[in-house]
N, C-alpha and C. Protein backbone atom coordinates (compact mmCIF):
# COMPACT_ATOMS: atom_id res chain seq x y z
N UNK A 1 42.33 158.36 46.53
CA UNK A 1 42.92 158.29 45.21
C UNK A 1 43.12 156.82 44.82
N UNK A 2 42.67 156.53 44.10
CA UNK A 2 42.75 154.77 43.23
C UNK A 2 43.77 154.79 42.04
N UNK A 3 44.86 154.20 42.61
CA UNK A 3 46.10 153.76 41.61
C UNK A 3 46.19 152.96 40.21
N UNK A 4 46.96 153.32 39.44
CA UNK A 4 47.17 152.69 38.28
C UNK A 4 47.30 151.27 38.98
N UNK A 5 47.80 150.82 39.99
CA UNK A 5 48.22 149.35 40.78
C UNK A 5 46.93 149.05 41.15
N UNK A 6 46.26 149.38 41.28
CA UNK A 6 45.13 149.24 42.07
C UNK A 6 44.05 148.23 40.91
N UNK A 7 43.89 148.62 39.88
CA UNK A 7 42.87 148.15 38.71
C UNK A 7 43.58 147.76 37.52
N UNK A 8 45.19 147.93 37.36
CA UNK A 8 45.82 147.07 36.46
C UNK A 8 45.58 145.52 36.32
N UNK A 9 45.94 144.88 34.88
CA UNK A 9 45.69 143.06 34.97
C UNK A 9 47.19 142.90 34.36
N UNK A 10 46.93 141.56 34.74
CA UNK A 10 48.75 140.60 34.01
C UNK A 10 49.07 141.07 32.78
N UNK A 11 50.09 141.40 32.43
CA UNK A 11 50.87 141.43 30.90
C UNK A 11 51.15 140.24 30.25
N UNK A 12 51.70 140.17 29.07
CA UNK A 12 52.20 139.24 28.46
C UNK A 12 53.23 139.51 27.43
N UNK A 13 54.17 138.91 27.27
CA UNK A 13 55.21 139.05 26.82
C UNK A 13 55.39 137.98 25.83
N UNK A 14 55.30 138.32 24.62
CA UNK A 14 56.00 137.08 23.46
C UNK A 14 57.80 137.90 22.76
N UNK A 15 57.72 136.75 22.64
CA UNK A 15 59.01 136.36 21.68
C UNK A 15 58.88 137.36 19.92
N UNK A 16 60.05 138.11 19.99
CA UNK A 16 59.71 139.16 18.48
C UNK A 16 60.00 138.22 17.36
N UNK A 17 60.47 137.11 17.68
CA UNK A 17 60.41 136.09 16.18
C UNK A 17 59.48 135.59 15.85
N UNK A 18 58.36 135.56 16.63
CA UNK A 18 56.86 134.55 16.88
C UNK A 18 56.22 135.47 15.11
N UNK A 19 55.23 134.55 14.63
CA UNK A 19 54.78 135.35 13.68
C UNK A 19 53.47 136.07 14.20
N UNK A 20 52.80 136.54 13.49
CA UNK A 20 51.76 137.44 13.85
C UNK A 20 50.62 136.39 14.27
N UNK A 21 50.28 135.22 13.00
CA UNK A 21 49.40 134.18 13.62
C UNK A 21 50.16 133.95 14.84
N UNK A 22 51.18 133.15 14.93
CA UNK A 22 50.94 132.78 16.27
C UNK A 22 50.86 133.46 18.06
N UNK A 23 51.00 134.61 17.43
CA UNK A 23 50.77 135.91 18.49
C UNK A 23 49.33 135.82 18.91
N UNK A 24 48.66 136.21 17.43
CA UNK A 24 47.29 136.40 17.46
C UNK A 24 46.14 134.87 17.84
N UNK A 25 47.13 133.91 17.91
CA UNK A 25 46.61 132.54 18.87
C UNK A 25 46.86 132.46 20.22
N UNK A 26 48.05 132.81 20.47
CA UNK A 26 48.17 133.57 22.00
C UNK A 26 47.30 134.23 22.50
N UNK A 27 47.04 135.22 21.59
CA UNK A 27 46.00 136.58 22.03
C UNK A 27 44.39 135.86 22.34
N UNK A 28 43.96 134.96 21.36
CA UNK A 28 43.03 134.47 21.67
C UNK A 28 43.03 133.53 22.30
N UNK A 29 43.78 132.58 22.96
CA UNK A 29 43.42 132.07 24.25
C UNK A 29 43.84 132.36 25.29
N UNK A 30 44.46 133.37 25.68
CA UNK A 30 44.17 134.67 26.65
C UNK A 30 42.75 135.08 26.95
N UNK A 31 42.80 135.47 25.63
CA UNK A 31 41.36 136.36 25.61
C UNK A 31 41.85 137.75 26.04
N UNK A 32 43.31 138.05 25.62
CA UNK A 32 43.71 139.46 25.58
C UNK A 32 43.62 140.14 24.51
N UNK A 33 43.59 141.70 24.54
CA UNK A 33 43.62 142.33 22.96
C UNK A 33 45.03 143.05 22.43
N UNK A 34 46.33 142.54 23.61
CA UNK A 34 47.04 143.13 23.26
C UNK A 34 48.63 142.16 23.86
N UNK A 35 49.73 142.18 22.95
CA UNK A 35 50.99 141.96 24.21
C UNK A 35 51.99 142.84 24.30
N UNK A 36 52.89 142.51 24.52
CA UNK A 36 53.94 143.29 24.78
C UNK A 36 55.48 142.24 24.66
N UNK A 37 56.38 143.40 23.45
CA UNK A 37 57.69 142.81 22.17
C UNK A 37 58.59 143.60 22.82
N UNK A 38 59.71 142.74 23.29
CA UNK A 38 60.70 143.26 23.09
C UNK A 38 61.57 143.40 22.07
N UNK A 39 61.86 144.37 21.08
CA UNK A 39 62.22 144.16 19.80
C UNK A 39 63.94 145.21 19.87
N UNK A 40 64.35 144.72 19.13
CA UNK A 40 65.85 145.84 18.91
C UNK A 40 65.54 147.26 19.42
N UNK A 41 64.69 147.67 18.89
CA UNK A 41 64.20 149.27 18.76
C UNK A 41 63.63 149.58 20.27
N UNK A 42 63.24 148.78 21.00
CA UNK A 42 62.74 149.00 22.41
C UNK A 42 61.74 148.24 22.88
N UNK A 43 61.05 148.72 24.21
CA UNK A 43 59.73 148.08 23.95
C UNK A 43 58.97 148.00 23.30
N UNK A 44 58.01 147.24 22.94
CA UNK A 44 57.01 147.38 21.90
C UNK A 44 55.49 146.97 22.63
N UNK A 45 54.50 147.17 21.81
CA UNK A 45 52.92 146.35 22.06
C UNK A 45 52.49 146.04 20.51
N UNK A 46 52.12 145.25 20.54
CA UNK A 46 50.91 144.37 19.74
C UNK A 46 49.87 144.60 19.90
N UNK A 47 48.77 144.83 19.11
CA UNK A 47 47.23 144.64 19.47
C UNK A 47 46.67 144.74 18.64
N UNK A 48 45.54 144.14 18.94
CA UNK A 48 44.75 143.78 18.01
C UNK A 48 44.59 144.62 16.58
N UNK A 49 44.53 146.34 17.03
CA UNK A 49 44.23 146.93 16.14
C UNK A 49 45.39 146.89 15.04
N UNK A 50 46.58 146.81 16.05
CA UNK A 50 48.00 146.78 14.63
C UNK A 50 47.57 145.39 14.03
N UNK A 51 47.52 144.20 14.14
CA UNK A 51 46.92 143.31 13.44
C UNK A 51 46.41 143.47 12.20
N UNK A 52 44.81 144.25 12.71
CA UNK A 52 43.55 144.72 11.52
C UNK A 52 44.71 145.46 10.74
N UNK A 53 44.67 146.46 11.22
CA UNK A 53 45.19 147.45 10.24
C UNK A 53 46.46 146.78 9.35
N UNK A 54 47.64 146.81 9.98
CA UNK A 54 49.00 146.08 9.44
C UNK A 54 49.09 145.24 8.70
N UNK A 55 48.14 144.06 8.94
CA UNK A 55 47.89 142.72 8.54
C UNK A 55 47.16 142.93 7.60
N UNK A 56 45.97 142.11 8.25
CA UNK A 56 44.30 142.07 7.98
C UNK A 56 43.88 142.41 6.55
N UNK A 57 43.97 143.63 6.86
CA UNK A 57 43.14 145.03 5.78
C UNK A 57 44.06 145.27 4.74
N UNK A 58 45.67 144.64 4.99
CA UNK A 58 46.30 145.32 3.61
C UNK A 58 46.17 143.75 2.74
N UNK A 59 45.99 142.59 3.44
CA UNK A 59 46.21 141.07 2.47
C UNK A 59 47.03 140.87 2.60
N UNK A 60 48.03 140.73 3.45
CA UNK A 60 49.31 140.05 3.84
C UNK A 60 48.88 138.71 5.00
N UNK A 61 50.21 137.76 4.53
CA UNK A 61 49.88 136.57 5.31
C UNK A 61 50.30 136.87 6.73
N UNK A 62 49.87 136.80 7.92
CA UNK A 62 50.05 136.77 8.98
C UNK A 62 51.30 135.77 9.62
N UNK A 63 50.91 134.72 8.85
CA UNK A 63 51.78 133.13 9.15
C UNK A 63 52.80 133.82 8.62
N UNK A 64 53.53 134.80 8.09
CA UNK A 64 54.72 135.01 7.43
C UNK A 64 55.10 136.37 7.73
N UNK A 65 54.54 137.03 8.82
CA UNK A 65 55.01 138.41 9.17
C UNK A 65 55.39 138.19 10.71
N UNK A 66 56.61 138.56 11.17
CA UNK A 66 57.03 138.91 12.45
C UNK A 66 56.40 139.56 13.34
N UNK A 67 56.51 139.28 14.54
CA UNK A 67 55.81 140.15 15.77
C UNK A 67 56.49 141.94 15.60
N UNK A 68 58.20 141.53 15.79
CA UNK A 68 58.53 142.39 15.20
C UNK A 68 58.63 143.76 14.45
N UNK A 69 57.89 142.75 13.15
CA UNK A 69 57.53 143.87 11.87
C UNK A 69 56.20 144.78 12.32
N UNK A 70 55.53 144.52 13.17
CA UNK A 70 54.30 145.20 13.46
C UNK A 70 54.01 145.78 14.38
N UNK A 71 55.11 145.66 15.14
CA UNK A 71 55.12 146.25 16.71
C UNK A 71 54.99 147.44 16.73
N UNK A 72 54.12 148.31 17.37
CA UNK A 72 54.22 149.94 17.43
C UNK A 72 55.64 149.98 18.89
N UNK A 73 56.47 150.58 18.21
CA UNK A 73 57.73 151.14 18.74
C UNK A 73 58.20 152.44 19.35
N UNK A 74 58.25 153.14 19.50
CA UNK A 74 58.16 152.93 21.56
C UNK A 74 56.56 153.30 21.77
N UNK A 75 56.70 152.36 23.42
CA UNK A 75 55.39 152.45 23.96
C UNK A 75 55.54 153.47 25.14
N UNK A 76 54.14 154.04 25.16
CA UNK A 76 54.32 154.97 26.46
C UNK A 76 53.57 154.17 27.66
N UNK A 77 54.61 154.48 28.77
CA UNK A 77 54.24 153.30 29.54
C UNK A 77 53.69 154.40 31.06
N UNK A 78 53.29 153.87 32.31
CA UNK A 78 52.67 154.90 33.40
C UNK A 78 53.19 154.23 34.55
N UNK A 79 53.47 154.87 35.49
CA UNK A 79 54.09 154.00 36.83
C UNK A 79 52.64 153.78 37.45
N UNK A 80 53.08 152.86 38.15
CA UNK A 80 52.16 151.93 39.10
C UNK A 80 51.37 153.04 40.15
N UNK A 81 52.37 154.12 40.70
CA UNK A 81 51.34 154.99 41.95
C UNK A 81 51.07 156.06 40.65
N UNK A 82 50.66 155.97 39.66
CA UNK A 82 50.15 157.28 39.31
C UNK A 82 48.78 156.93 39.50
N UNK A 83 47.95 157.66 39.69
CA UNK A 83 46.47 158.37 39.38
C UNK A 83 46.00 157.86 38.62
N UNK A 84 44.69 157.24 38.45
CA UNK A 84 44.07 156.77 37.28
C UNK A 84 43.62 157.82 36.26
N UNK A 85 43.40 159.00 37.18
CA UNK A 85 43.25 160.22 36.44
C UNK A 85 44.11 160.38 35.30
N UNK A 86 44.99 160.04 35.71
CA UNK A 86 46.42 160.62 34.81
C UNK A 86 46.20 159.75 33.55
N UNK A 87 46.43 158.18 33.81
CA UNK A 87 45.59 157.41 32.84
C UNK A 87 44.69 157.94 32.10
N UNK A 88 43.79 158.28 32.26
CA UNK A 88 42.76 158.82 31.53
C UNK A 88 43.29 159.87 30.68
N UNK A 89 44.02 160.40 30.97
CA UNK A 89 44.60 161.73 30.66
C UNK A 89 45.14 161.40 29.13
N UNK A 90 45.96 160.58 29.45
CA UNK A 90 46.67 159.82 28.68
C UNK A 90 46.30 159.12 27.35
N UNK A 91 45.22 158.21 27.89
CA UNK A 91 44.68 157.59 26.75
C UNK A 91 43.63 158.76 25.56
N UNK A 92 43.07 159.73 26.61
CA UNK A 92 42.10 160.37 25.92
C UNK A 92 43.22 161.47 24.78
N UNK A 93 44.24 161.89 25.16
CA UNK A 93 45.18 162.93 24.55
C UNK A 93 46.25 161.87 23.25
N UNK A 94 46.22 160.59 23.71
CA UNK A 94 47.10 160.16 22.74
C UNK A 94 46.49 158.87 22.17
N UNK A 95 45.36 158.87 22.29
CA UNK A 95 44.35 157.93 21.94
C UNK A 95 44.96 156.51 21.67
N UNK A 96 44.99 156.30 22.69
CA UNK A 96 45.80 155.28 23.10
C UNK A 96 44.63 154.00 23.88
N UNK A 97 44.52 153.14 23.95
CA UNK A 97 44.00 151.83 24.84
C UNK A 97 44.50 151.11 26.26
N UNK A 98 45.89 150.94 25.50
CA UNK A 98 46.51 150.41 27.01
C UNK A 98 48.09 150.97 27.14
N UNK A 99 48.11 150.79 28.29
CA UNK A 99 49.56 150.98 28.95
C UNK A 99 50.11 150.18 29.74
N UNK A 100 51.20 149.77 29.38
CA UNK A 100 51.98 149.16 30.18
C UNK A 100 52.32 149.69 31.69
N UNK A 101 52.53 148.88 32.68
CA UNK A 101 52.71 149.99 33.73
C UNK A 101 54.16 149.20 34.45
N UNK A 102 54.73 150.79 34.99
CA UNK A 102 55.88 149.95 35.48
C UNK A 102 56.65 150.62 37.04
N UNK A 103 57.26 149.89 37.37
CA UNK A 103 57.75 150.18 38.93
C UNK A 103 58.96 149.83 39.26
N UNK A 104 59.65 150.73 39.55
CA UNK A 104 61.50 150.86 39.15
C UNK A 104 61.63 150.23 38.11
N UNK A 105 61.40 150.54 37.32
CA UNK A 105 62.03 150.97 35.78
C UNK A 105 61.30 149.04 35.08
N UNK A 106 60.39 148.59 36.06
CA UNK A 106 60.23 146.91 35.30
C UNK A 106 58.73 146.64 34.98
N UNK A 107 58.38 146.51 34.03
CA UNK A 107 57.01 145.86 33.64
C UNK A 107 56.10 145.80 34.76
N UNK A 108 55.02 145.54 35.15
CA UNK A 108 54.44 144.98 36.31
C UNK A 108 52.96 144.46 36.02
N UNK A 109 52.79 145.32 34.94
CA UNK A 109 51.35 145.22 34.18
C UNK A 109 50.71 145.38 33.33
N UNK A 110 49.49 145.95 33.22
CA UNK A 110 49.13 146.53 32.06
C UNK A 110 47.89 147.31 32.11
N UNK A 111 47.69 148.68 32.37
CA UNK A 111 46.09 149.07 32.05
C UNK A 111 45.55 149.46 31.17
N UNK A 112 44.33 149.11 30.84
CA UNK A 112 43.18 149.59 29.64
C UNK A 112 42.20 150.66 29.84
N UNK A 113 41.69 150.58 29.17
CA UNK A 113 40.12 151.57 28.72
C UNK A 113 39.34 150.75 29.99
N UNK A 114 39.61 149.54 29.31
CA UNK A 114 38.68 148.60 30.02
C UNK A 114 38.65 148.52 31.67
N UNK A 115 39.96 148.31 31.95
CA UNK A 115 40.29 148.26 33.25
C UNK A 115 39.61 149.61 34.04
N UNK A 116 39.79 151.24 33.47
CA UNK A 116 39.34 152.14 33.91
C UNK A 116 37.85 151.90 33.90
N UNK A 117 37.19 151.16 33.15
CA UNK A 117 35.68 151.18 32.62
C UNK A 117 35.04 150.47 33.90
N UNK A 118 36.01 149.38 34.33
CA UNK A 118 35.26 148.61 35.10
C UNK A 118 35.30 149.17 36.73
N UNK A 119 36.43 149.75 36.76
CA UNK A 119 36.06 150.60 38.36
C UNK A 119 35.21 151.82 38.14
N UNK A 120 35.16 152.52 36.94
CA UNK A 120 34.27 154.00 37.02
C UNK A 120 32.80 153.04 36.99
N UNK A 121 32.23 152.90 36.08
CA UNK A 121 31.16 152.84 35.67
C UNK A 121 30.53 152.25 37.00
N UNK A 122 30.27 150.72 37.57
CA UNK A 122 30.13 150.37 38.71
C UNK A 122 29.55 151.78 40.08
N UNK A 123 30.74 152.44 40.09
CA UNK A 123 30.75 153.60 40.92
C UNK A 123 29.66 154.65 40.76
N UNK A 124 29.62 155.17 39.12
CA UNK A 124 29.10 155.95 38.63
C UNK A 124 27.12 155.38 38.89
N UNK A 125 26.55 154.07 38.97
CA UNK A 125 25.66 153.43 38.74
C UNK A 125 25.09 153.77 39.97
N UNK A 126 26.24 153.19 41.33
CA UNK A 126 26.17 153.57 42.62
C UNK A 126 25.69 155.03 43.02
N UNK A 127 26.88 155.37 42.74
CA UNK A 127 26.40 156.89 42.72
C UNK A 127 25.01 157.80 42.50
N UNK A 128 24.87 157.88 41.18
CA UNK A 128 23.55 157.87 40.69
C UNK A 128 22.35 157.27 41.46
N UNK A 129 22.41 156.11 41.16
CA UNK A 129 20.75 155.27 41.74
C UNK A 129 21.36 154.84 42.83
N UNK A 130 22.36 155.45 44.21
CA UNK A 130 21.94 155.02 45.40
C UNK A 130 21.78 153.70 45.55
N UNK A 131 22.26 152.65 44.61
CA UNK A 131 22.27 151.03 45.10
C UNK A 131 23.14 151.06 45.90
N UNK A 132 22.86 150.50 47.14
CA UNK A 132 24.18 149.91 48.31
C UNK A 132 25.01 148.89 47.55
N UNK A 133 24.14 147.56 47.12
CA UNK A 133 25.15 146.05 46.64
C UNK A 133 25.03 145.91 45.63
N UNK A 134 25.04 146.72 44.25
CA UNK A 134 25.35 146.66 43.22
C UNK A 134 26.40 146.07 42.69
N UNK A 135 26.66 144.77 41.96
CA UNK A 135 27.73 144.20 41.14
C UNK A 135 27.49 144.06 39.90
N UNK A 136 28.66 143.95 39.27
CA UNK A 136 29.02 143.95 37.93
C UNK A 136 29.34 142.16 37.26
């Protein structure tokens, strides 16, 4: 069984006063698509897509909107020994991207689509065409 711990990457955490540009400058020299707000209301995430959508697409200035104001509020988050299965479960039923993951009750990470993409697929290639040293 291969753990949510197992194929999770680093989180990131900004400040809910930061504006959306400067989130979304964060985000790009990361080279992440998403962070994670602590805002009044609870945890929160950022990503890219609340951006497009929130931002972007309606013509509002970014430089003048809060992390805050855009945060999707509450996040559903997955503990560290669950199942990637379960993950999957998850994202496919609440169409969701990423999750925060956590272990006694604290942040620890974060998994994606992506993260699942990059241990299945690899496997799946293996599998299939019988390559022994196949890398990605």
């Amino acid at each position: 069984m291969v753990t949510v711990r197992e194929i999770m990457h680093q989180h990131t955490f900004v400040d809910s006063e930061l504006s959306v540009k400067e989130v979304a400058a964060i985000m790009s020299q990361k080279k992440i698509g998403s962070v994670l707000v602590r805002t009044p209301k609870g945890l929160g995430i950022l990503s890219e897509r609340d951006i497009m959508t929130k931002i972007v697409s309606v013509g509002k200035d970014p430089a003048k909107i809060k992390a805050r104001d855009v945060t999707t509020v509450p996040v559903t988050t997955i503990d560290a020994s669950a199942d990637i299965y379960e993950a999957c479960h998850i994202f496919t039923d609440s169409d969701f991207r990423r999750l925060p993951v956590v272990e006694k009750g604290e942040i620890i990470g974060i998994v994606t689509t992506r993260d699942i993409a990059r241990h299945f697929i690899p496997k799946i290639i293996k599998d299939t065409y019988h390559f022994q040293d196949f890398r990605f």
